[in-house]
N, C-alpha and C. Protein backbone atom coordinates (compact mmCIF):
# COMPACT_ATOMS: atom_id res chain seq x y z
N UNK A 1 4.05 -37.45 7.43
CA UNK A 1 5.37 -37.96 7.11
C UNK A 1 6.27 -37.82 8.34
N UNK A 2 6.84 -38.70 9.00
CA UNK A 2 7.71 -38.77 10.10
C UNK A 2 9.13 -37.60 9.89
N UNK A 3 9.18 -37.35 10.57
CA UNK A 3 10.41 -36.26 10.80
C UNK A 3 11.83 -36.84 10.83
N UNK A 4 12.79 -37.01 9.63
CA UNK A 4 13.52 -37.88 9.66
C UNK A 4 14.89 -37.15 11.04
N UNK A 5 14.66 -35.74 11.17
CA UNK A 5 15.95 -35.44 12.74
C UNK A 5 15.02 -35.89 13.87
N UNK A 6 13.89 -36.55 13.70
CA UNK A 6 13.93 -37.39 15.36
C UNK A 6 14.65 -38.50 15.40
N UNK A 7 15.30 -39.33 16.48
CA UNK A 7 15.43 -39.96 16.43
C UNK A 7 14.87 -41.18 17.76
N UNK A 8 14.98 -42.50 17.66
CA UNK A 8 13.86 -43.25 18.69
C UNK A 8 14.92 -44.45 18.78
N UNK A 9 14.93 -44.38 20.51
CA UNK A 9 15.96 -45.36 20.88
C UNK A 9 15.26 -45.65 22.13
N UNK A 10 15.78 -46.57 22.74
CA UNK A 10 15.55 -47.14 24.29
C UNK A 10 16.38 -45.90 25.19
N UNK A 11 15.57 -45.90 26.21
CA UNK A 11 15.62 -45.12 27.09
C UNK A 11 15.80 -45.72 28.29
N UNK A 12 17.02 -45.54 29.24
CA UNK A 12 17.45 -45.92 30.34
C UNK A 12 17.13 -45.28 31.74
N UNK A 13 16.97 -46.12 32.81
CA UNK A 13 15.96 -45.13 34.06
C UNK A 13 16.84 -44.28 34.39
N UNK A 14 18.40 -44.00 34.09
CA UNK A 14 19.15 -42.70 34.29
C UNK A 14 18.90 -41.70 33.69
N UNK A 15 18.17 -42.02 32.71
CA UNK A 15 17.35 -40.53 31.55
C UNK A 15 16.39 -40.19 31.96
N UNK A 16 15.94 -40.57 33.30
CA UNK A 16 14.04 -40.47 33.03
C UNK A 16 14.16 -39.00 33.64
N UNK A 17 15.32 -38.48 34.32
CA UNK A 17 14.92 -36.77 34.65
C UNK A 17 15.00 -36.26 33.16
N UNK A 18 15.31 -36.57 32.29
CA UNK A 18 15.12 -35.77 30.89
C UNK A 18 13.30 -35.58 30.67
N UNK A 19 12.52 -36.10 31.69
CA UNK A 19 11.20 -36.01 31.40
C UNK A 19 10.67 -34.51 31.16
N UNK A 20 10.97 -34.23 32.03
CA UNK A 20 10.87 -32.71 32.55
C UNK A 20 10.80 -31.31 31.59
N UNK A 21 11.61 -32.22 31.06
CA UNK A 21 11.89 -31.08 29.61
C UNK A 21 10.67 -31.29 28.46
N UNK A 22 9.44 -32.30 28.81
CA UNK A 22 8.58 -32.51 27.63
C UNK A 22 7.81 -31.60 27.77
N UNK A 23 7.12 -30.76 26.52
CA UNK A 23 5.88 -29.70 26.67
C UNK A 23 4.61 -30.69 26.29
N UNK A 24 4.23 -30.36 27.79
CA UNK A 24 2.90 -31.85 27.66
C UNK A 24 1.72 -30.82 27.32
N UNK A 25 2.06 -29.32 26.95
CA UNK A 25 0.69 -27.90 27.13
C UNK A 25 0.11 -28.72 25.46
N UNK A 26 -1.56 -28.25 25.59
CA UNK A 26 -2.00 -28.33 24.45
C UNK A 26 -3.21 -27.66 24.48
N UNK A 27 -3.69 -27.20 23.71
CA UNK A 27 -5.27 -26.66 23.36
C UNK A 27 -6.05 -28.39 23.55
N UNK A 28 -6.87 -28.10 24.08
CA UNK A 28 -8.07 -29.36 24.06
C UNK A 28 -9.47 -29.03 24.19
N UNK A 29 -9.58 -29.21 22.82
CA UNK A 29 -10.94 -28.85 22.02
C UNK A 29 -12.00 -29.52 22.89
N UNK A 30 -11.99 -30.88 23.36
CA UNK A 30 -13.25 -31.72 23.73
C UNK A 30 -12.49 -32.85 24.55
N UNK A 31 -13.32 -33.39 25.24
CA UNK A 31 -12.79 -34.47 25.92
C UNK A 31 -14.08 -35.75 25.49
N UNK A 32 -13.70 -36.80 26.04
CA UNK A 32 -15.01 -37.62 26.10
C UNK A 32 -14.66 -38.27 27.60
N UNK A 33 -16.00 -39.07 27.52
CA UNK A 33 -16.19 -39.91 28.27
C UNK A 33 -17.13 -41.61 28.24
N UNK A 34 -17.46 -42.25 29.25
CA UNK A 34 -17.77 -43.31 28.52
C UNK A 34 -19.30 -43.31 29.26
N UNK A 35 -20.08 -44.02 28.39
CA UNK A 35 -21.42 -44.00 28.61
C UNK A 35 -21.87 -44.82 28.10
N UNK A 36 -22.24 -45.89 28.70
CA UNK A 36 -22.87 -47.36 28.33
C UNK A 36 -22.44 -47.90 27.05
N UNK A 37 -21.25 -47.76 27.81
CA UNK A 37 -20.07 -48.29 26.18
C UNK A 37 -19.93 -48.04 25.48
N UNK A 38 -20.39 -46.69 25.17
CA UNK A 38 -19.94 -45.62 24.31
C UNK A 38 -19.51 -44.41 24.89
N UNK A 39 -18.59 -43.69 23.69
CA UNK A 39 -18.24 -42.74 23.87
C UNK A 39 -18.76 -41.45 23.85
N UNK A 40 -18.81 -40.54 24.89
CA UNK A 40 -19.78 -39.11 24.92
C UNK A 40 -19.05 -37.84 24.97
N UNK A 41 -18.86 -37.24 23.85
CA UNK A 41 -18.02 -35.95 23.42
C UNK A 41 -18.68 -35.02 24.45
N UNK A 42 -17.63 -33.71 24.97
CA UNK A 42 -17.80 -32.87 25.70
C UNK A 42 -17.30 -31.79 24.88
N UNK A 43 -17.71 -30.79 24.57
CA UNK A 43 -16.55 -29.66 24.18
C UNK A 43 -15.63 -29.00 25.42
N UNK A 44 -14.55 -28.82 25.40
CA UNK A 44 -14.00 -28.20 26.43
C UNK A 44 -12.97 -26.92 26.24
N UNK A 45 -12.76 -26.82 24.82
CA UNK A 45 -12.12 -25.19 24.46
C UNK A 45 -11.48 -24.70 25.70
N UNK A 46 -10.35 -25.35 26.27
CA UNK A 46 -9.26 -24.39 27.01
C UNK A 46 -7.96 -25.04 26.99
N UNK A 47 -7.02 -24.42 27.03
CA UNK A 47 -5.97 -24.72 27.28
C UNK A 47 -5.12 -25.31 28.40
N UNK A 48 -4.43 -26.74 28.41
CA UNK A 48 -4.12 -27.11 29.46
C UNK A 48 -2.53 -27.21 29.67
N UNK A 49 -2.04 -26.99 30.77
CA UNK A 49 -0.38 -25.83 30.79
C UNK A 49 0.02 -27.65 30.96
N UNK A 50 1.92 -27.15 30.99
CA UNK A 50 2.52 -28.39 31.07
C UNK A 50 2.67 -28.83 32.36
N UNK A 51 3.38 -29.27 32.68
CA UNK A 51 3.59 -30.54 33.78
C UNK A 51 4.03 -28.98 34.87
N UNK A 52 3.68 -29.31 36.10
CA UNK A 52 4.41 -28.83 37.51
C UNK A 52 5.38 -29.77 38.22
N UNK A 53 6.03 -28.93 39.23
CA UNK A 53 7.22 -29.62 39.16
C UNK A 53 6.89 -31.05 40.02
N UNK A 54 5.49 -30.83 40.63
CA UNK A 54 4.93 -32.10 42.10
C UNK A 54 5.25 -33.12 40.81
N UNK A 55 4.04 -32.66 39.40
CA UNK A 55 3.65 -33.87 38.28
C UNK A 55 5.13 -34.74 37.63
N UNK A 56 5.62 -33.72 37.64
CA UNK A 56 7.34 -34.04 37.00
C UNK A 56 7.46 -35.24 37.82
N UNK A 57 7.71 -35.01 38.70
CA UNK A 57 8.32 -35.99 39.97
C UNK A 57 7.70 -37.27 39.97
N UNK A 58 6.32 -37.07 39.84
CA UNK A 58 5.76 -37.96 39.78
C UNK A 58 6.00 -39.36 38.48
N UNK A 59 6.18 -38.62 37.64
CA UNK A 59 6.43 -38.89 36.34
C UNK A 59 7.50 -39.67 36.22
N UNK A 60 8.47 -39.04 36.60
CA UNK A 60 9.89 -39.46 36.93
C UNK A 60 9.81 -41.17 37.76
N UNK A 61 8.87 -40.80 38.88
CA UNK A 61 9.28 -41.77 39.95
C UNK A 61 8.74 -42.99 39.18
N UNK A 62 7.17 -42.75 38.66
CA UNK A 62 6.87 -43.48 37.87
C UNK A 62 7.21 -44.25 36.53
N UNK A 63 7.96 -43.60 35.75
CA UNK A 63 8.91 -44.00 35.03
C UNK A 63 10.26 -45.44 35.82
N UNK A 64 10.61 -44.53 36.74
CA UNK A 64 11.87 -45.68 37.30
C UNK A 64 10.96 -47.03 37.72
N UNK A 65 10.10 -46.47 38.58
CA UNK A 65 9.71 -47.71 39.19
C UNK A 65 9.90 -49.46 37.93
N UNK A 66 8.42 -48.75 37.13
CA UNK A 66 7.95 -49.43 35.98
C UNK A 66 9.01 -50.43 35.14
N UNK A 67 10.46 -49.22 34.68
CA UNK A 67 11.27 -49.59 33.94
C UNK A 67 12.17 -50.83 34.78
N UNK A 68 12.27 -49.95 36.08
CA UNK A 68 12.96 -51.38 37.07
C UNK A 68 12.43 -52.20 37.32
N UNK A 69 11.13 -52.56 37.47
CA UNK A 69 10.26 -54.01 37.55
C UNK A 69 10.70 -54.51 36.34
N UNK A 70 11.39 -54.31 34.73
CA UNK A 70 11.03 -55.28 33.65
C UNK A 70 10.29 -54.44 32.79
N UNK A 71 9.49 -53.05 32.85
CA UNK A 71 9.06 -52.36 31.55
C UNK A 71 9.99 -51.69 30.51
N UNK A 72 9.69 -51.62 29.16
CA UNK A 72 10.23 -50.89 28.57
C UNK A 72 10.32 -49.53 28.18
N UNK A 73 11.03 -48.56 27.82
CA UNK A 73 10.89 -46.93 27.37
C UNK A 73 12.11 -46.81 26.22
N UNK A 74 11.51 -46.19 25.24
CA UNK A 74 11.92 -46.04 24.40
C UNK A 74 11.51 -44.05 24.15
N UNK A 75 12.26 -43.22 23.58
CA UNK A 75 12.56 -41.72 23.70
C UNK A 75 12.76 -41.77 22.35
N UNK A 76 11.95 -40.14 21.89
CA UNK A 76 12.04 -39.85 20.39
C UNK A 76 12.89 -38.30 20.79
N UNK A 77 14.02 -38.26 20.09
CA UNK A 77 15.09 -37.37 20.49
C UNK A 77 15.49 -36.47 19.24
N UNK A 78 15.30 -35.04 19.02
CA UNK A 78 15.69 -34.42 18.39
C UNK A 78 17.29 -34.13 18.94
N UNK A 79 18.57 -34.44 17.53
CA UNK A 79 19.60 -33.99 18.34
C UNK A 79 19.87 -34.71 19.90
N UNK A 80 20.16 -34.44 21.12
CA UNK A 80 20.02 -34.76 22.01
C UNK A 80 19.00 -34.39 22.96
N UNK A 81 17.99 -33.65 22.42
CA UNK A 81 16.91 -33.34 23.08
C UNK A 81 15.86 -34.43 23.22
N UNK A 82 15.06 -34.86 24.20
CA UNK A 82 14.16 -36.06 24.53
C UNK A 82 12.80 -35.07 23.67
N UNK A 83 12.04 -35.34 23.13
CA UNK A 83 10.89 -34.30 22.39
C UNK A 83 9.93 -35.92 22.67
N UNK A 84 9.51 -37.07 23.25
CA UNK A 84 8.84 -38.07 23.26
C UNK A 84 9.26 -38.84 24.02
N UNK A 85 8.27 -39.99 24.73
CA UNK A 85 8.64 -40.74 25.42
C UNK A 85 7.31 -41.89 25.13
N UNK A 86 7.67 -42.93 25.56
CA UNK A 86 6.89 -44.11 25.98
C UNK A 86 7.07 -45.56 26.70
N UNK A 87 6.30 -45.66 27.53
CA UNK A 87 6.52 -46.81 28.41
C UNK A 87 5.85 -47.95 28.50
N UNK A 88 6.37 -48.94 28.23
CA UNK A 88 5.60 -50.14 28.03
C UNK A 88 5.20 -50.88 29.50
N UNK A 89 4.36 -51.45 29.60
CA UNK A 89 4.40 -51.52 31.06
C UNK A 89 5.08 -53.16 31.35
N UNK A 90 5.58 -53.68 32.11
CA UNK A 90 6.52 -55.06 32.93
C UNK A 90 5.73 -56.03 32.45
N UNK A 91 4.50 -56.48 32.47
CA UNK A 91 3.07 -57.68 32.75
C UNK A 91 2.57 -57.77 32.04
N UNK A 92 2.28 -58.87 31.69
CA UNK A 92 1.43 -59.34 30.85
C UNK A 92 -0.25 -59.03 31.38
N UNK A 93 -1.25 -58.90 30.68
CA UNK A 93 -2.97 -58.45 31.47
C UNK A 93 -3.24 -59.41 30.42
N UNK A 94 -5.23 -59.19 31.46
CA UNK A 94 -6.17 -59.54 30.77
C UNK A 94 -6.06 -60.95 31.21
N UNK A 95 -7.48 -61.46 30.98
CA UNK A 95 -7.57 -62.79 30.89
C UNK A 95 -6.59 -64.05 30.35
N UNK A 96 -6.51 -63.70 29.15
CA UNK A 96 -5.87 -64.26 28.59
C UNK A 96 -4.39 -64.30 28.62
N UNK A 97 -4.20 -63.19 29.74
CA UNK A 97 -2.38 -62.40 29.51
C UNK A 97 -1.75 -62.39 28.52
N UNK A 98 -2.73 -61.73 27.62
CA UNK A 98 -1.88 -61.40 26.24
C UNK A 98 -2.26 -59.70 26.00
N UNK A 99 -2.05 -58.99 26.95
CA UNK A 99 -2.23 -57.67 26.45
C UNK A 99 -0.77 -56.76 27.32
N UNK A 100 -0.24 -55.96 27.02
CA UNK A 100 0.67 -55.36 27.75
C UNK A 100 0.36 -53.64 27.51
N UNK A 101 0.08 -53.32 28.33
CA UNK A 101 -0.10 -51.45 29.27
C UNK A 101 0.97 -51.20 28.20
N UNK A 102 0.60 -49.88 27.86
CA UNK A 102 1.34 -48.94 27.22
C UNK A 102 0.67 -47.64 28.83
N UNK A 103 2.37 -47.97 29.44
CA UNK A 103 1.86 -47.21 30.40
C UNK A 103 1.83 -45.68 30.53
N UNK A 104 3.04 -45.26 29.84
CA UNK A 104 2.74 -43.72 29.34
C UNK A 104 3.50 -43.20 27.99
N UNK A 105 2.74 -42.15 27.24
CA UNK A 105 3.46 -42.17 26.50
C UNK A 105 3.05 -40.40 25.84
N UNK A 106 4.27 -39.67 25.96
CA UNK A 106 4.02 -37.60 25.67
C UNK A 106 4.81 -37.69 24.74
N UNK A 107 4.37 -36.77 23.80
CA UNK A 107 5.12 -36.29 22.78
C UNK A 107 5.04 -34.38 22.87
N UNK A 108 5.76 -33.63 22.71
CA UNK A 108 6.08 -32.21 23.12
C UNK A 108 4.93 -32.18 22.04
N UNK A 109 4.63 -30.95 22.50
CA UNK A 109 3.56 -29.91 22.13
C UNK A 109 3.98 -29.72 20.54
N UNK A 110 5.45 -29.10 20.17
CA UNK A 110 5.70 -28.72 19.22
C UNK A 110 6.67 -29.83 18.05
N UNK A 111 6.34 -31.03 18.65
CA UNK A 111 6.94 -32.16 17.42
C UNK A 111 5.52 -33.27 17.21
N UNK A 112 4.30 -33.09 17.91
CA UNK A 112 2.64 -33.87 17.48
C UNK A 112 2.88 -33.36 16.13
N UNK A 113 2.06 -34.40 15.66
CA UNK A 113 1.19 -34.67 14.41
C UNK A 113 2.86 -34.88 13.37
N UNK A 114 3.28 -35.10 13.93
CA UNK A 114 4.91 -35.25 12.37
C UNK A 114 5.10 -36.69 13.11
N UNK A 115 4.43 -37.43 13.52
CA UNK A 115 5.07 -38.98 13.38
C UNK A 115 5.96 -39.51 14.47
N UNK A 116 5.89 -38.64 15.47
CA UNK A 116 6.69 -39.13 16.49
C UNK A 116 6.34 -40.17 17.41
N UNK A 117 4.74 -39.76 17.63
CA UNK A 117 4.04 -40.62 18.82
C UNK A 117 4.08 -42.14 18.16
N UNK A 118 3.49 -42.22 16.66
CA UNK A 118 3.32 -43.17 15.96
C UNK A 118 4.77 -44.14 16.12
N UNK A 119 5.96 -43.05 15.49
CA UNK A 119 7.08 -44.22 16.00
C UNK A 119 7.43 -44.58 17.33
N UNK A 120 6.40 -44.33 18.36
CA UNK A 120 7.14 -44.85 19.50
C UNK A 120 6.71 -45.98 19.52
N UNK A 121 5.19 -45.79 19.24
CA UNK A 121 4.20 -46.80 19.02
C UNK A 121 4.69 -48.21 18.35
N UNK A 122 5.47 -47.83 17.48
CA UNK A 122 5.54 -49.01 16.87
C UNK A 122 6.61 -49.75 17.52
N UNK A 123 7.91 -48.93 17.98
CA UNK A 123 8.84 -49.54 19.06
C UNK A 123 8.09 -50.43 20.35
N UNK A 124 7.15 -49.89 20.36
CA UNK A 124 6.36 -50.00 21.68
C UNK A 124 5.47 -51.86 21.61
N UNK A 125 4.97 -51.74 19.93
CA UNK A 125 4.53 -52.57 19.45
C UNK A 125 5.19 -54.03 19.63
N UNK A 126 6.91 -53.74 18.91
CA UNK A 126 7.78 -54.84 18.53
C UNK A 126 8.03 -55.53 19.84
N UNK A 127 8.36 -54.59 21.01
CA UNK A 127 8.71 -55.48 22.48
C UNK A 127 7.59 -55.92 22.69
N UNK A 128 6.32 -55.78 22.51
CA UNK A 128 5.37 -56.36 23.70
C UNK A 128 4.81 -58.07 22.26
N UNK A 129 5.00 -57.89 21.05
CA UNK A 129 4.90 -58.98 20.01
C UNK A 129 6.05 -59.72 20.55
N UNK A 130 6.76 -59.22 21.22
CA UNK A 130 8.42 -60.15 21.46
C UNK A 130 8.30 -60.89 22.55
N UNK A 131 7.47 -60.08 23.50
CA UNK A 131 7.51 -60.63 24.69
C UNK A 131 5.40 -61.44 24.99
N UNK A 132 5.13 -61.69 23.95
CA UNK A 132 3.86 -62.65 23.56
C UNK A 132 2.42 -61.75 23.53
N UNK A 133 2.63 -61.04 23.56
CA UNK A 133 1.48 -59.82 23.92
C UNK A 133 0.58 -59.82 22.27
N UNK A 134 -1.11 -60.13 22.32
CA UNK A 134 -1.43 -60.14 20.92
C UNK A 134 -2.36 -58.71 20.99
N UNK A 135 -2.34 -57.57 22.15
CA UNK A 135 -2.88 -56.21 22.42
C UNK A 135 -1.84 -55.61 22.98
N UNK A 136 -1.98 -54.30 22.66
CA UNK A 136 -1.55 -53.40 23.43
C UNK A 136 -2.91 -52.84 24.35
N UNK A 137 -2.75 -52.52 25.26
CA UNK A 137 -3.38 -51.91 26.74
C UNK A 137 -3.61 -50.65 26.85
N UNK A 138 -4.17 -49.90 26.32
CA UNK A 138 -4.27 -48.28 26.60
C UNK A 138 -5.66 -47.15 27.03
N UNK A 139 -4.64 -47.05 28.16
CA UNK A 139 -5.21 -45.83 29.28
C UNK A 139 -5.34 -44.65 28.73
N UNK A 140 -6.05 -44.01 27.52
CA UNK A 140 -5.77 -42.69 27.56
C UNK A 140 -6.44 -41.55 28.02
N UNK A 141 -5.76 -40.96 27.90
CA UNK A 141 -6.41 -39.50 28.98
C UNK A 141 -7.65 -39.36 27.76
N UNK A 142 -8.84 -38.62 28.64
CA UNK A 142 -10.03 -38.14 28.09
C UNK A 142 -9.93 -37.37 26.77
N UNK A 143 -9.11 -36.80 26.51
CA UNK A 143 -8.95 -35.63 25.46
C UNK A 143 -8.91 -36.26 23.69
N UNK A 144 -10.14 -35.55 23.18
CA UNK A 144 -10.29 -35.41 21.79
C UNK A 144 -8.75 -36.23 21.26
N UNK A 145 -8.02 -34.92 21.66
CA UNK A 145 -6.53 -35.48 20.90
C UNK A 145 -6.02 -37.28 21.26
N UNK A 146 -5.91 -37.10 22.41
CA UNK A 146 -5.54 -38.39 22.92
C UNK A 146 -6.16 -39.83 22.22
N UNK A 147 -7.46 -39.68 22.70
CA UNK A 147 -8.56 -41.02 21.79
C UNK A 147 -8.47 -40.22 20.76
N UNK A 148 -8.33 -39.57 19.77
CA UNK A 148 -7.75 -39.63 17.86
C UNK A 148 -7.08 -40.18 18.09
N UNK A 149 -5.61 -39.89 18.21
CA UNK A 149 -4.49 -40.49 18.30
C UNK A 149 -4.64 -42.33 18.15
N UNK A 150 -4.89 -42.47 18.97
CA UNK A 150 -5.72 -43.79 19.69
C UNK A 150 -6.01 -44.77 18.56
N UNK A 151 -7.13 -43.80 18.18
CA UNK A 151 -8.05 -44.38 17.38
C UNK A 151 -7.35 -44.45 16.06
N UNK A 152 -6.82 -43.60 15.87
CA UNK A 152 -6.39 -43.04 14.32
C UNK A 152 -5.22 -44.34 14.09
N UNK A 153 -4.41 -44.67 15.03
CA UNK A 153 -3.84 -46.17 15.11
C UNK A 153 -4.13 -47.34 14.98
N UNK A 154 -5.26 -47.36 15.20
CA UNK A 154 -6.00 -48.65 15.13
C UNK A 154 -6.70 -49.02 16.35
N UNK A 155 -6.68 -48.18 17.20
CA UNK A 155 -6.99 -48.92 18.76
C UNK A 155 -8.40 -48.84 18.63
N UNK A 156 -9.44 -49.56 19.08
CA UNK A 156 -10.51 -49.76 19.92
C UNK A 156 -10.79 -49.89 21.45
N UNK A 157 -12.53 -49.27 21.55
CA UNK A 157 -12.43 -49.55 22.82
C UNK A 157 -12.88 -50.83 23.54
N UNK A 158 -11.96 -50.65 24.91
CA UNK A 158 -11.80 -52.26 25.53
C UNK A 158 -13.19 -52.59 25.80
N UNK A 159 -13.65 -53.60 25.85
CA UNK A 159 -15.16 -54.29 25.79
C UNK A 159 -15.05 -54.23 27.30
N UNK A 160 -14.18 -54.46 28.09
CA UNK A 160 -13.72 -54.59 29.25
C UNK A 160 -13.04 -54.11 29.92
N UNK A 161 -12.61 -53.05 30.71
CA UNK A 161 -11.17 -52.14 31.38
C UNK A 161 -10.46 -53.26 32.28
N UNK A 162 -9.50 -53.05 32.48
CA UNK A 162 -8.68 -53.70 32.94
C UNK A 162 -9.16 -53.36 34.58
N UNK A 163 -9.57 -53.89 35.04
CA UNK A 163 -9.95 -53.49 37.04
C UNK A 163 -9.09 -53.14 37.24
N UNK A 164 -7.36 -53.33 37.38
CA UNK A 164 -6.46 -52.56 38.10
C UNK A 164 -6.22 -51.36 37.60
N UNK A 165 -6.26 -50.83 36.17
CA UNK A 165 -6.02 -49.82 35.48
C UNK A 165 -6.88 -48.93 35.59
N UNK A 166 -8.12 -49.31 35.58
CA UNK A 166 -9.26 -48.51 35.58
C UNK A 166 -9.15 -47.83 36.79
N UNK A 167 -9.45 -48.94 38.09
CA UNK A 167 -9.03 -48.27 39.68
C UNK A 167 -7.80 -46.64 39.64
N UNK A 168 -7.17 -46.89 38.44
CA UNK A 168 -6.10 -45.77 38.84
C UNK A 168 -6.61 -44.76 38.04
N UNK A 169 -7.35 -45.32 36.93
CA UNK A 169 -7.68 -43.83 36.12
C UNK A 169 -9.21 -44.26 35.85
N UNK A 170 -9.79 -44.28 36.39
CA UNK A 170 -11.71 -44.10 35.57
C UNK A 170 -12.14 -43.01 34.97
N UNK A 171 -11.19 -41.79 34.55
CA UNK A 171 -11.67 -41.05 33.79
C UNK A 171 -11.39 -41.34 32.56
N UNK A 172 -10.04 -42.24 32.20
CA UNK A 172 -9.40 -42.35 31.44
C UNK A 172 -10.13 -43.23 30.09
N UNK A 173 -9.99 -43.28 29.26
CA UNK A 173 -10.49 -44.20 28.27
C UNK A 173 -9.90 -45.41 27.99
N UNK A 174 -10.42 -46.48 28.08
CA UNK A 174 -9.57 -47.98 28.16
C UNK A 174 -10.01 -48.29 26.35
N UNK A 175 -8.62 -48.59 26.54
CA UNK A 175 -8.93 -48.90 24.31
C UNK A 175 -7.70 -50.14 24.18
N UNK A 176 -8.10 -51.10 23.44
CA UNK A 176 -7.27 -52.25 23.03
C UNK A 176 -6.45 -51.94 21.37
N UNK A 177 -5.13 -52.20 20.88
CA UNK A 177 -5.28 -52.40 19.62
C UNK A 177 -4.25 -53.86 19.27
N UNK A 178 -5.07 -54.20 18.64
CA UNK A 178 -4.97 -55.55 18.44
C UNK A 178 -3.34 -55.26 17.49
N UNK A 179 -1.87 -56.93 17.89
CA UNK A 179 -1.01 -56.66 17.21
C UNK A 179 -0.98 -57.47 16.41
């Protein structure tokens, strides 16, 4: 059941130092990976800490860039606190250019699983249906949690990675979900 004190609005590149403040730490049970087009579970039982301040930055810069080319971000905000984020990416992909990058998207450690990620998702959904997109595009990190998440949405994996996306993350899991 969604947490009715979040709240989910568009997010402006003057907010994007509010990144900083997300707890990206989580236990991660397993990761996968891909293996002749399938997926190959790892157990990995450790804990992985939040962002440093190099990653922050990074995050940040990456955020502005994206949003100033033409992407969208939309923030799930307890009160005035940022507790979520997500970024749609500027471009249309794919062959067909009907898929649009969901280029990043954290939800704090301590507001997962209450419906937050899901509503960004769906904000995330309405711009890229608006702007002709019949997929969303998603890069996600290796982790159990991440592909659930993923999956648990509806996403599948891409028959195909995107060559430019992949080039930046090949660890990452390339998954389509159809809008």
């Amino acid at each position: 059941m969604p947490d009715a004190a979040i709240h989910i609005r568009v997010m402006s590149i003057s907010e994007a130092d509010q990144i900083g403040g997300i707890d990206r730490s989580e236990w991660i049970e397993a990761t996968y990976r891909m293996v002749n087009g399938q997926l190959e579970r790892s157990d990995a039982g450790h804990e992985c800490s939040t962002w440093s301040a190099e990653q922050v930055k990074a995050l940040i810069t990456r955020f502005k860039e994206e949003v100033g080319r033409g992407g969208y971000a939309v923030g799930a905000y307890h009160e005035s606190h940022l507790v979520g984020f997500g970024v749609l990416g500027h471009k249309l992909r794919g062959s067909n250019s009907d898929q649009v990058h969901v280029d990043l998207l954290y939800v704090s450690r301590n507001y997962r699983r209450r419906g937050t990620g899901t509503r960004i998702m769906v904000e995330l959904e309405k711009v890229a249906r608006a702007r002709g997109a019949a997929f969303l595009y998603i890069s996600s990190t290796e982790t159990q949690s991440a592909v659930g998440f993923y999956s648990h949405y509806g996403s599948e994996l891409a028959g195909q990675a995107d060559p430019e996306l992949y080039a930046l993350e090949p660890n990452d899991i390339h998954m389509l979900k159809k809008l």
